[in-house]
Protein backbone atom coordinates (compact mmCIF):
# COMPACT_ATOMS: atom_id res chain seq x y z
CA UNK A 1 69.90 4.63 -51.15
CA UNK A 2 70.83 5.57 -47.47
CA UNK A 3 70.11 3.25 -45.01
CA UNK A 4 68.94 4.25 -41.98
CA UNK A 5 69.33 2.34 -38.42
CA UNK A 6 67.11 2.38 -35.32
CA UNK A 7 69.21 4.30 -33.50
CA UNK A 8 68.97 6.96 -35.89
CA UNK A 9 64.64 6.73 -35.99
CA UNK A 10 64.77 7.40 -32.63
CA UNK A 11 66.97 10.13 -32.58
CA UNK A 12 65.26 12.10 -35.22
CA UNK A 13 61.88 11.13 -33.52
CA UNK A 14 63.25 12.60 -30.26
CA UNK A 15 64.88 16.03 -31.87
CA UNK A 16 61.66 16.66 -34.29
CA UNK A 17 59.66 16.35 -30.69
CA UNK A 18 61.68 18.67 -29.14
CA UNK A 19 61.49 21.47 -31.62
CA UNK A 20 58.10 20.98 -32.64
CA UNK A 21 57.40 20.69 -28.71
CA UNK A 22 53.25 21.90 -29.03
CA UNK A 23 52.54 19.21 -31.87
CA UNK A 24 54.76 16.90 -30.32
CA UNK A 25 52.54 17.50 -27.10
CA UNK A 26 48.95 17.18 -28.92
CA UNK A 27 50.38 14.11 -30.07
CA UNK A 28 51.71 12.24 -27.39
CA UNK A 29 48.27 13.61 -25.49
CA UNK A 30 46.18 11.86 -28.64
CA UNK A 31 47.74 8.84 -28.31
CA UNK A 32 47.87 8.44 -24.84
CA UNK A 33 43.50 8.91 -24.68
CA UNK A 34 43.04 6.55 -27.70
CA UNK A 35 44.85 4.02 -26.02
CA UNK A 36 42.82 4.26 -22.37
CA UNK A 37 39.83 4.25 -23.95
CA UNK A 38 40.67 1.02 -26.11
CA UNK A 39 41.40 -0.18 -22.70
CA UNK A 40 38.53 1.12 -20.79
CA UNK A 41 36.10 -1.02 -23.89
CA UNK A 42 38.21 -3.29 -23.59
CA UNK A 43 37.51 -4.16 -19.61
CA UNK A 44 33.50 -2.99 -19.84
CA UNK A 45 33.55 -5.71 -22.62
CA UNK A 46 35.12 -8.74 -21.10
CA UNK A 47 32.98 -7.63 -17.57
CA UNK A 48 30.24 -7.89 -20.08
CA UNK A 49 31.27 -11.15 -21.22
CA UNK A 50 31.67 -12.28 -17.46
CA UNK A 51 28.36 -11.18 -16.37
CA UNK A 52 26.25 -12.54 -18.99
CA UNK A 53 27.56 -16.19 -18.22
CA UNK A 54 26.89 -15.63 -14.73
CA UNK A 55 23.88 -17.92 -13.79
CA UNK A 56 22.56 -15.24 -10.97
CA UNK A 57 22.16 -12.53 -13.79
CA UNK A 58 20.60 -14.36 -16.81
CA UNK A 59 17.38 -12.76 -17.58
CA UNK A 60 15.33 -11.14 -19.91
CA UNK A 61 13.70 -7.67 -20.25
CA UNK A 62 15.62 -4.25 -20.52
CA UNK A 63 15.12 -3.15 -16.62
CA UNK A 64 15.29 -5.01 -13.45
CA UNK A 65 13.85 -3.44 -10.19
CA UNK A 66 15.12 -4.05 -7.25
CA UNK A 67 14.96 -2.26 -3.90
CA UNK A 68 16.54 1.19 -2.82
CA UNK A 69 19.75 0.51 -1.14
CA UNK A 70 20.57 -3.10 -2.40
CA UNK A 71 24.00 -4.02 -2.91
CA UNK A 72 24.12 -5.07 -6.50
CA UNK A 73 27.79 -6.82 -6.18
CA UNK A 74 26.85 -8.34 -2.53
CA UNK A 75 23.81 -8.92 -3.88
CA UNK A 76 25.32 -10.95 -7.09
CA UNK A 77 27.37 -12.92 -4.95
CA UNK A 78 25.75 -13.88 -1.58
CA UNK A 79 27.17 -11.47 0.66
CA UNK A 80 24.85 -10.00 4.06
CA UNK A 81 23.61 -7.69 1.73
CA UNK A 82 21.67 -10.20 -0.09
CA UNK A 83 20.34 -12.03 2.49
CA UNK A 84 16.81 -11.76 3.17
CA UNK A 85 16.46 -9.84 0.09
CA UNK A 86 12.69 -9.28 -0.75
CA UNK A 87 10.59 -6.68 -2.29
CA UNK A 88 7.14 -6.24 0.55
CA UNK A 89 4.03 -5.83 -1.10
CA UNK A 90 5.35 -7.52 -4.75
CA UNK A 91 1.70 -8.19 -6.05
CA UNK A 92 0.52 -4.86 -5.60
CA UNK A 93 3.72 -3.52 -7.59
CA UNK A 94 3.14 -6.36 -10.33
CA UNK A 95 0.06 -5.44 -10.88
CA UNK A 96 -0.83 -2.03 -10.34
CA UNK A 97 2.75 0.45 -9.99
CA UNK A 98 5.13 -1.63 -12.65
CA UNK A 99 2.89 -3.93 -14.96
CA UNK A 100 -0.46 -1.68 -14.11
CA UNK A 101 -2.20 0.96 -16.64
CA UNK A 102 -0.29 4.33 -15.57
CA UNK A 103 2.87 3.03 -17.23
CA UNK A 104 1.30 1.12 -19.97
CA UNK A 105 3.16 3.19 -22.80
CA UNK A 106 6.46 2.96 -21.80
CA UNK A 107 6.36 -1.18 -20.07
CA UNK A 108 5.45 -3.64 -22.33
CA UNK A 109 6.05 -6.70 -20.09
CA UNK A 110 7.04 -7.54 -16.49
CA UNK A 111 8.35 -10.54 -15.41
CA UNK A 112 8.36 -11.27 -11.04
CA UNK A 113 11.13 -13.73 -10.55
CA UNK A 114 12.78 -14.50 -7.39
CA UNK A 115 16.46 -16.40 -8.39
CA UNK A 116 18.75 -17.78 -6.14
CA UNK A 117 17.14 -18.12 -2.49
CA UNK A 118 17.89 -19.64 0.42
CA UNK A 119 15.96 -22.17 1.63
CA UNK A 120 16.05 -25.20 4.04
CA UNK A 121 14.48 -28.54 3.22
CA UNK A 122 13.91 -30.13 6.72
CA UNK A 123 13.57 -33.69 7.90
CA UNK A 124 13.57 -34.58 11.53
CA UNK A 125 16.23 -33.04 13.22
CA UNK A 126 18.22 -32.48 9.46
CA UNK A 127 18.38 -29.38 7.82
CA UNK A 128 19.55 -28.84 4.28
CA UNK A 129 20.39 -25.73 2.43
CA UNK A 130 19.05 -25.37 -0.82
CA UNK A 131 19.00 -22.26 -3.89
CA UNK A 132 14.97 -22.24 -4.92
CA UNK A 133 13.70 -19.81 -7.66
CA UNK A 134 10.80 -18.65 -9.59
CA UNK A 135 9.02 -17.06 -12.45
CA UNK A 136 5.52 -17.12 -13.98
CA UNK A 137 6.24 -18.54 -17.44
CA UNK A 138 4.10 -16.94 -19.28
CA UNK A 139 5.75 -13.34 -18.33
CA UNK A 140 9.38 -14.73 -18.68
CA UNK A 141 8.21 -15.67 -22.31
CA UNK A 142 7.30 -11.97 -22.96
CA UNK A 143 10.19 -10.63 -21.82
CA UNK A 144 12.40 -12.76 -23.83
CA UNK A 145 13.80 -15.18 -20.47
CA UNK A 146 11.79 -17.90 -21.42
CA UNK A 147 13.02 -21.65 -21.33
CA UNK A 148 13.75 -24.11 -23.80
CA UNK A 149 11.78 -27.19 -22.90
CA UNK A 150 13.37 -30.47 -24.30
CA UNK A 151 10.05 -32.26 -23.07
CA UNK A 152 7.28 -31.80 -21.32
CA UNK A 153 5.33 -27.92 -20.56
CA UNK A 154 6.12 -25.22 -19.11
CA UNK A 155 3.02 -23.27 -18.06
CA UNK A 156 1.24 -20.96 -15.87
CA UNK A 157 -0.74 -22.89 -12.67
CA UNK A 158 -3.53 -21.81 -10.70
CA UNK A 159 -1.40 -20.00 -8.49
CA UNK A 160 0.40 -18.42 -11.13
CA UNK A 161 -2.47 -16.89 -12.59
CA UNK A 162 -3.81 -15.86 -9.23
CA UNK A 163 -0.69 -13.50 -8.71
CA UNK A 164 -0.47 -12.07 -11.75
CA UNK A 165 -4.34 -12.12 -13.37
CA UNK A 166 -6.41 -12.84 -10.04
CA UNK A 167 -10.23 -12.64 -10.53
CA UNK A 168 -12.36 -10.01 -8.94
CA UNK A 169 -13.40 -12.44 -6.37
CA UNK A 170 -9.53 -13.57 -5.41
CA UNK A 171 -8.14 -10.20 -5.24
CA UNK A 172 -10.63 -8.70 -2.82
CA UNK A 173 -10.57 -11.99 -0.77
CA UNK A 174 -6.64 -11.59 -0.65
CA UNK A 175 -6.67 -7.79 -0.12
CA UNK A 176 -9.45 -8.27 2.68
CA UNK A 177 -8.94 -11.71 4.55
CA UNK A 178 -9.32 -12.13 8.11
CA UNK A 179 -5.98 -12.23 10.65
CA UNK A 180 -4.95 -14.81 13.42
CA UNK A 181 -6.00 -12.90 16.94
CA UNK A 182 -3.28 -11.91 18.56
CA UNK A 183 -2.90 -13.32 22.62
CA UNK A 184 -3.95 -9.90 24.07
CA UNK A 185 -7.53 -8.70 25.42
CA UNK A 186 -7.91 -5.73 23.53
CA UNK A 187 -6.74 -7.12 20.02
CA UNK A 188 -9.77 -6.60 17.26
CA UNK A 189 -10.62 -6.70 13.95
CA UNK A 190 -13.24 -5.04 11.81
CA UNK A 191 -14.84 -4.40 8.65
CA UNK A 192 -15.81 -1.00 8.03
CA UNK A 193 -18.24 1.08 5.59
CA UNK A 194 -19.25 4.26 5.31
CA UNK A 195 -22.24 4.80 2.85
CA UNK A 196 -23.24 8.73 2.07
CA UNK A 197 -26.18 8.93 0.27
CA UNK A 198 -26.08 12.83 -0.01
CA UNK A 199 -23.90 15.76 1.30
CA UNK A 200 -26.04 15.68 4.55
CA UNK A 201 -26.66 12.38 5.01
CA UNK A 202 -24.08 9.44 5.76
CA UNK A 203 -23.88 6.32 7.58
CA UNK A 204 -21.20 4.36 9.40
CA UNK A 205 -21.07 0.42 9.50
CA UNK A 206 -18.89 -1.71 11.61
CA UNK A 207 -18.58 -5.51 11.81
CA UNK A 208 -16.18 -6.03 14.26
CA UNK A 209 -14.32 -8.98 16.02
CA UNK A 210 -12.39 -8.81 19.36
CA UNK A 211 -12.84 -8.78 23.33
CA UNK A 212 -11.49 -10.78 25.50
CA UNK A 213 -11.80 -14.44 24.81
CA UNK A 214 -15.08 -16.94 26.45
CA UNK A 215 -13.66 -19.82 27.55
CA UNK A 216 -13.78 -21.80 24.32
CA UNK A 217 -10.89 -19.32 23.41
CA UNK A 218 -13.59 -17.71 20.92
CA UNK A 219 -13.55 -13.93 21.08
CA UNK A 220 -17.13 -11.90 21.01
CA UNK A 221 -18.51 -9.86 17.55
CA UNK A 222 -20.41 -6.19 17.58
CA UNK A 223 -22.82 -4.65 14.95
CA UNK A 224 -22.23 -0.43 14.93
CA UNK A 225 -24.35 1.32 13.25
CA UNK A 226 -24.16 5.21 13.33
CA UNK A 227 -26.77 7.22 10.92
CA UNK A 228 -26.49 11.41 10.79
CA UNK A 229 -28.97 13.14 8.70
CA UNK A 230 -29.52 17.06 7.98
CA UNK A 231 -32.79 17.89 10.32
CA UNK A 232 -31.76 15.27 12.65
CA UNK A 233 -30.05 14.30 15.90
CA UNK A 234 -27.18 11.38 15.01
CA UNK A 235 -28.46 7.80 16.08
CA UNK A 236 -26.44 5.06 17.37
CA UNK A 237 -27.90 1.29 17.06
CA UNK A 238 -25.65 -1.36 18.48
CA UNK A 239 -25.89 -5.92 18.42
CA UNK A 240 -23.86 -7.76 20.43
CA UNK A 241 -23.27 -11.54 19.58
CA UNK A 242 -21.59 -14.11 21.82
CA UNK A 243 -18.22 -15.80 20.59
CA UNK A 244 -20.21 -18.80 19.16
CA UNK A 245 -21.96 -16.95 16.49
CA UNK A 246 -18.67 -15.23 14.86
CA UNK A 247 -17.24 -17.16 11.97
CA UNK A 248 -14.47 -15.48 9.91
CA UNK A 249 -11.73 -17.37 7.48
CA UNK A 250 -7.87 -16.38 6.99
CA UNK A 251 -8.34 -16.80 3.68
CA UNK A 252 -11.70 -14.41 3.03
CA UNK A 253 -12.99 -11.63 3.63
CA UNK A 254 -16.42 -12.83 4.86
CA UNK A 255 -17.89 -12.15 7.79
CA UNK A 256 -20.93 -13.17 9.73
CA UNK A 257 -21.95 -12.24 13.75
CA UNK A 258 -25.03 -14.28 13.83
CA UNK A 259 -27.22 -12.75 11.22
CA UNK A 260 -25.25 -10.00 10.22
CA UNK A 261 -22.74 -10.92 7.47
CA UNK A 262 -20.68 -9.71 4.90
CA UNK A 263 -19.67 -11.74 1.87
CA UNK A 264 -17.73 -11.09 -1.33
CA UNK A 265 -18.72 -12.39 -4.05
CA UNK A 266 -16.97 -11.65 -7.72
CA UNK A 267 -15.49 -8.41 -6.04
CA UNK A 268 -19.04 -7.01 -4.72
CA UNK A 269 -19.90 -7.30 -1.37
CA UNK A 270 -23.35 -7.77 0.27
CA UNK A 271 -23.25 -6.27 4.15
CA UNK A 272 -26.24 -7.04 5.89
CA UNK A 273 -27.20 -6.20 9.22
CA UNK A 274 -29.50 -4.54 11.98
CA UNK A 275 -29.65 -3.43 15.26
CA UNK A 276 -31.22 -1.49 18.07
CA UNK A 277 -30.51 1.75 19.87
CA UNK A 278 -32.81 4.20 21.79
CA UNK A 279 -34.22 5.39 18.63
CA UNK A 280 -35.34 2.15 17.80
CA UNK A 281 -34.28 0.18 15.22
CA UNK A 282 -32.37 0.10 12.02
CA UNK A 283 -31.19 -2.11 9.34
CA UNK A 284 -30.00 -2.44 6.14
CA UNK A 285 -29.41 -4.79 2.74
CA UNK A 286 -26.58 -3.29 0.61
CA UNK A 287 -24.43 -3.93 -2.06
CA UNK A 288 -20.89 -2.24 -2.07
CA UNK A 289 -19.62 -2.27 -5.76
CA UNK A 290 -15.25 -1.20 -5.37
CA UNK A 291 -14.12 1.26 -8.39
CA UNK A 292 -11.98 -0.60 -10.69
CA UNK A 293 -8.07 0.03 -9.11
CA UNK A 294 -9.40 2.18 -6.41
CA UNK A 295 -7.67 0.21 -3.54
CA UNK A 296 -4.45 0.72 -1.23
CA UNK A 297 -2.61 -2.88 -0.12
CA UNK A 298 -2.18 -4.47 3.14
CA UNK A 299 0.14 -2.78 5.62
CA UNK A 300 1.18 -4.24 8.96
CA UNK A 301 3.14 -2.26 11.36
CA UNK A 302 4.63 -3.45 15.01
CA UNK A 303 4.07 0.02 16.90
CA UNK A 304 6.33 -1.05 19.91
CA UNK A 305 5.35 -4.76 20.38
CA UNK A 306 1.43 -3.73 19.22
CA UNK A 307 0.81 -4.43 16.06
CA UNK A 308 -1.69 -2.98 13.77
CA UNK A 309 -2.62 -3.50 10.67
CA UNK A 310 -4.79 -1.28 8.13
CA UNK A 311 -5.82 -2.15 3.92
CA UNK A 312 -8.84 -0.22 1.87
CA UNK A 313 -10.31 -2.60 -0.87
CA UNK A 314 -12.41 0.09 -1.56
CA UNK A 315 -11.50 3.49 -1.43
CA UNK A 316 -13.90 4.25 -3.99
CA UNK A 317 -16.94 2.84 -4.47
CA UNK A 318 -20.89 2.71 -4.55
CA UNK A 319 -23.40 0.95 -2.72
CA UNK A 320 -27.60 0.35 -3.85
CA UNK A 321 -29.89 -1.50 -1.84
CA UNK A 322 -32.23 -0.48 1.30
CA UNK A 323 -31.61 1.13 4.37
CA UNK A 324 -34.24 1.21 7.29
CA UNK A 325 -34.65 3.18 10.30
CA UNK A 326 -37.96 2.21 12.23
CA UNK A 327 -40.67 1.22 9.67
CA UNK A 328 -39.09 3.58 7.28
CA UNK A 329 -37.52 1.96 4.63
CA UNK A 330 -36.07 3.68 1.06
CA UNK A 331 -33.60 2.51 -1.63
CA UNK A 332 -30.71 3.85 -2.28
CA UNK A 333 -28.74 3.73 -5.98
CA UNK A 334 -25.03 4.00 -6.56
CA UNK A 335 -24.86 6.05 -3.67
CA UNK A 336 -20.88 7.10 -2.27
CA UNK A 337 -19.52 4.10 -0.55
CA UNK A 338 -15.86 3.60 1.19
CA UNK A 339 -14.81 0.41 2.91
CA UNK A 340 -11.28 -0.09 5.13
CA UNK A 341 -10.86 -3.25 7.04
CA UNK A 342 -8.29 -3.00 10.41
CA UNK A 343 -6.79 -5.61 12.76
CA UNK A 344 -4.19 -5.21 15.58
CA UNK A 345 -3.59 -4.85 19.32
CA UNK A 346 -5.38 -1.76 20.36
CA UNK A 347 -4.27 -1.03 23.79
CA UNK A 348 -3.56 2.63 24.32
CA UNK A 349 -3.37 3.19 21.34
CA UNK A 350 -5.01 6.49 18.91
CA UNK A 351 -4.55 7.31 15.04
CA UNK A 352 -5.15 9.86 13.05
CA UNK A 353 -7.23 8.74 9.54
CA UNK A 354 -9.32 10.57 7.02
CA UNK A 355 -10.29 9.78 3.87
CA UNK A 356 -11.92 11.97 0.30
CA UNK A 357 -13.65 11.52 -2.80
CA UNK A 358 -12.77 14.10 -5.02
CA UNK A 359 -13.95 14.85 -8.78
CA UNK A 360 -10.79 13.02 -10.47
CA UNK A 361 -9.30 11.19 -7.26
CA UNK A 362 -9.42 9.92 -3.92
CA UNK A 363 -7.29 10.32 -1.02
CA UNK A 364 -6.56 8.24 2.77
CA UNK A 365 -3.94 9.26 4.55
CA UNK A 366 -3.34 7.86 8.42
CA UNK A 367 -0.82 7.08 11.48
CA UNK A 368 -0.60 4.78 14.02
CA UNK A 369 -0.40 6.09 17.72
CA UNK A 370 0.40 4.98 21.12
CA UNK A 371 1.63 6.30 24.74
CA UNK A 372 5.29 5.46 23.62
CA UNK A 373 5.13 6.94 19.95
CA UNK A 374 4.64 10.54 20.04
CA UNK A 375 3.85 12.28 17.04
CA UNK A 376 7.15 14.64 18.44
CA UNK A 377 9.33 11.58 18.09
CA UNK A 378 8.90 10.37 14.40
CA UNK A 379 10.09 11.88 11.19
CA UNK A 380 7.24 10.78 9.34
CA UNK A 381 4.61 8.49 10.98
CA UNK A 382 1.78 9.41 8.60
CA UNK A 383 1.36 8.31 4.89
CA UNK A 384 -0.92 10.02 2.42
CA UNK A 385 -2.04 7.98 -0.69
CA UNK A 386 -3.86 9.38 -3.99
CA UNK A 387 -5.52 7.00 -6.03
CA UNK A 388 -7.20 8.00 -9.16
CA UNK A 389 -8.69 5.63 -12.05
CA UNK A 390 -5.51 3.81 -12.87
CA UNK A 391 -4.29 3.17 -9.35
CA UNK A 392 -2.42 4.64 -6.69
CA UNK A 393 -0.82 7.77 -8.39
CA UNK A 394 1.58 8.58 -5.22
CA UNK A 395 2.31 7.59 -1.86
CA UNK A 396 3.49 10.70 0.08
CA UNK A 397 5.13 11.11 3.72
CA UNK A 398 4.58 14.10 6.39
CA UNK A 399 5.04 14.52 9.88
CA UNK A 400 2.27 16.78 11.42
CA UNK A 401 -1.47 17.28 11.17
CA UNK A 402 -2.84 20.79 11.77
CA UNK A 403 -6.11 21.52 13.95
CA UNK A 404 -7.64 24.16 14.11
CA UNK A 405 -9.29 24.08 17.77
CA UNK A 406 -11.61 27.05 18.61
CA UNK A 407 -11.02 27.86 21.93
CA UNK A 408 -13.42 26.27 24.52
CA UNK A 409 -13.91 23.50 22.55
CA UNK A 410 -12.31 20.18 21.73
CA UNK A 411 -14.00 20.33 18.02
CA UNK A 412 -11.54 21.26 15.17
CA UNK A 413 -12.98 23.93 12.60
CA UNK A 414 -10.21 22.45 10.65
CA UNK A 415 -7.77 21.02 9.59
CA UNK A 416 -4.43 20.61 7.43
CA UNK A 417 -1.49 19.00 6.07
CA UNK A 418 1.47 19.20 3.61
CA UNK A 419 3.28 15.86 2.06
CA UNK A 420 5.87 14.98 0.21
CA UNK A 421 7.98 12.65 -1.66
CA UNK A 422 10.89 13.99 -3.42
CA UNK A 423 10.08 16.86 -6.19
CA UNK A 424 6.31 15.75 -5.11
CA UNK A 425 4.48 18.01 -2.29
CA UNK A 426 0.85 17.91 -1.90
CA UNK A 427 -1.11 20.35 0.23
CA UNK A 428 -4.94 19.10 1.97
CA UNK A 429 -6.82 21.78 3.72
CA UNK A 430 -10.23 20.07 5.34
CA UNK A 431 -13.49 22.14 6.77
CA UNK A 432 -15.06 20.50 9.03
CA UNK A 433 -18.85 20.06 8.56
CA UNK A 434 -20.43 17.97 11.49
CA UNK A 435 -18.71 16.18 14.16
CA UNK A 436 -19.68 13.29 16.63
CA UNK A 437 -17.35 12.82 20.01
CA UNK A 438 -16.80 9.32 21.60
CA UNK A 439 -15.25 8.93 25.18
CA UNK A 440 -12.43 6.79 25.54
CA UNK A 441 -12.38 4.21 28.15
CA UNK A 442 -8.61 3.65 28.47
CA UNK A 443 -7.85 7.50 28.46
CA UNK A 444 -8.67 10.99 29.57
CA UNK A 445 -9.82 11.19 25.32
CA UNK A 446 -12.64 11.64 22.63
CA UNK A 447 -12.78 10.05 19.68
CA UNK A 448 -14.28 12.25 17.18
CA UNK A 449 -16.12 11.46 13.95
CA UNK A 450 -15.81 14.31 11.57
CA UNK A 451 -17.70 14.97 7.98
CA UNK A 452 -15.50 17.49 6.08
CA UNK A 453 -15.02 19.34 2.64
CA UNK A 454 -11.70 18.93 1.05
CA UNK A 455 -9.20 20.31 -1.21
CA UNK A 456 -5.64 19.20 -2.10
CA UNK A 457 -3.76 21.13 -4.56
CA UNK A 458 0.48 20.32 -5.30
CA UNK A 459 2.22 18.76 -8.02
CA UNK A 460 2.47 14.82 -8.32
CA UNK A 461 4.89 13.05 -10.69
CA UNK A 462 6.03 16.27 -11.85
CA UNK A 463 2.34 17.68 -13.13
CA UNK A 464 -0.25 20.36 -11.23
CA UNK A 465 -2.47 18.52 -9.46
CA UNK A 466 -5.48 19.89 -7.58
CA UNK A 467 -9.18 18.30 -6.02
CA UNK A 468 -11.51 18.95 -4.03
CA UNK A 469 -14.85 17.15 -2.35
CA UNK A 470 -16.24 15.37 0.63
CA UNK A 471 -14.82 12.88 3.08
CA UNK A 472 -14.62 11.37 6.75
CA UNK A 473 -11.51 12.32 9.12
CA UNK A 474 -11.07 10.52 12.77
CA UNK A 475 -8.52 11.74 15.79
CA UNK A 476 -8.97 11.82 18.91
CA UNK A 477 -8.86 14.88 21.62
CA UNK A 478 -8.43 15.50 25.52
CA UNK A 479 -11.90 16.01 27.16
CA UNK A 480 -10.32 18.49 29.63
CA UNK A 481 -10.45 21.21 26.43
CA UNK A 482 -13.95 21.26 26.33
């Protein structure tokens, strides 16, 4: 038998390639992919390796949300773009959006966890950086991240189960506590509820807080009550009560000015109140029952050095109890019912709100407004919010409002408005029904008061979606049109 050297392999391997130059091609091609992907596994595998000993990415679960724009390699390894890293509003997404009922069939278990942040421990004039993290044990045990305890437990606390399972009575306290008055004269804060018990009937309560301070620093409360009714001109009935007679808490979202109070109790609220206008009298002993997951978190925003703040605990609800006006009195059952609560610096400064209650949903949109934040100026400085039986179902963006203005008058007949938010758009077209103007003391302005039929048609997370019914819209108008 022959035998053949190396030198010769290599010279046959080179001639047979270069008359067979098409197979030798598809093979040299062949090889040359197998081998990059070999090494393309074999990098995504040791990365894989690396990652899952790194202490800042140990977890459980299959998904990890984190906000739009986040630098996940800065974010991994300290850099700016993980500083101050935070997700705003991060109950309402735990327990409604993420771990709530809409996506029920395809999330099985959330877990909130804040790992790796920088703190300082102070003492005296000594500061020390620390790295401080958290979890709720119970949800790091469902999705698979929970510890090994040598000794001892590892278990929910009160505060725990507050954020993740609060009680009726916590959440509403939380969504609708009282604010810290801000150092200016015309900073306020109110509760408000409207209570419709038909089409042609509705009433508008206000508890509100503000004025400038007496000189105990304590600020002045007000009693509003506005009542339109079909056959009837609208009454206004107004109580004043001095600084000393307002008590509110940071912490709750009762209320009392003198006599008239609200207080929440196991997420119901009792408002009670009267007062007297040149109609007389009226008063009233209600209790406001919120829909189950028909509210809309707290939102703060600093409108050029003003801010103002703005949350609905009940977007839906129903109130029963008694209204009076002058020695009439009649109860009223699970009548319509809304309730917002607002606090912020209110000098020059206008919005643009309204709110409906449709057959399958409800819907509040609204902008803040001031002499240095034209409408002109802003891409978007109105939100729009649908909330249906599970929750909010979108949050939508949009620029202008639409009002129809007869001419002579500074009454819309109308009005209307398109949002969107990405492949969602959402059209509301509003006719108004009654309206009731108030002047403006720091402007040339009316504020109007307007009772209007709805309908919003569009598509929301990627479905046909269409409503109609009744609801209350506020904006506010030069006088000079009338």
């Amino acid at each position: 038998m022959a035998r053949v050297d190396g030198s010769m392999l290599w010279t046959l391997a080179t001639r047979h390639l270069w008359v067979r130059k098409a197979r030798g091609a598809v093979l040299l091609l062949g090889f040359a992919v197998g081998a990059g992907v070999m090494m393309v596994l074999l990098s995504i595998g040791e990365a894989m390796i690396a990652q899952s000993r790194d202490v800042a990415l140990v977890g459980g679960g299959e998904v990890t949300v984190l906000p739009e724009g986040i630098d996940l390699e800065g974010l991994r390894t300290g850099s700016m773009a993980g500083m101050f890293f935070g997700i705003d509003r991060a109950r309402f997404l735990e327990r409604q959006l993420i771990g709530g009922g809409r996506l029920s069939d395809v999330v099985a278990a959330t877990s909130p966890v804040i790992e790796q942040k920088l703190v300082y421990l102070r003492r005296g004039d000594t500061a020390v950086p620390l790295r401080a993290g958290g979890e709720l044990p119970s949800a790091a045990v469902a999705v698979g991240a929970g510890l090994e305890i040598v000794e001892g437990q590892w278990r929910d606390a009160a505060e725990d189960e507050r954020f993740a399972r609060p009680s009726l009575e916590s959440l509403y306290h939380e969504l609708d506590r009282f604010h810290s008055p801000e150092p200016d004269s015309t900073w306020a804060e109110w509760h408000y509820f409207n209570v419709a018990p038909s089409a042609t009937e509705w009433w508008y309560l206000t508890y509100l807080v503000g004025g400038p301070p007496d000189s105990a620093g304590r600020r002045g409360g007000q009693l509003l009550i506005t009542r339109h009714r079909a056959g009837k001109v609208p009454a206004r009935f107004e109580a004043w009560v001095p600084g000393a007679a307002v008590r509110f808490d940071t912490s709750r979202a009762d209320l009392a000015l003198g006599s008239h109070t609200v207080t929440q109790r196991g997420g119901r609220y009792r408002i009670v109140g009267s007062a007297a206008g040149p109609s007389g009298q009226a008063r009233f002993d209600l209790e406001v029952r919120p829909a189950p997951n028909a509210y809309f978190p707290a939102v703060e925003v600093d409108n050029d050095g003003r801010p103002s703040g703005y949350v609905v605990p009940a977007l839906r609800a129903t109130a029963t109890g008694t209204i009076c006006e002058q020695a009439e009195c009649r109860q009223v059952t699970e009548v319509a019912a809304y309730h917002d609560h607002n606090w912020g610096v209110w000098r020059a400064t206008t919005w643009n709100w309204g709110q409906g209650r449709g057959r399958d949903a409800s819907i509040v949109y609204g902008g803040i407004l001031n002499d240095r934040t034209p409408v002109a100026g802003s891409r978007s400085p109105y939100f729009l919010a649908v909330v249906d039986s599970l929750g909010v179902k979108q949050v939508l963006r949009f620029a202008t409002i639409d009002y129809r203005i007869p001419p002579g008058t500074s009454v819309p007949s109308g009005l209307s408005l398109i949002a969107a938010r990405g492949a969602d758009t959402l059209r509301v077209e509003v006719q108004v029904l009654a309206a009731q103007a108030t002047p403006v003391a720091f402007a040339p302005k009316e504020f109007l008061q307007l009772r209007g039929a709805f309908t919003a048609s569009g598509r929301l997370l990627g479905a046909a979606f269409s409503d109609q019914g009744l609801g209350f819209f506020e904006t506010f108008v030069d006088r000079k049109r009338r």
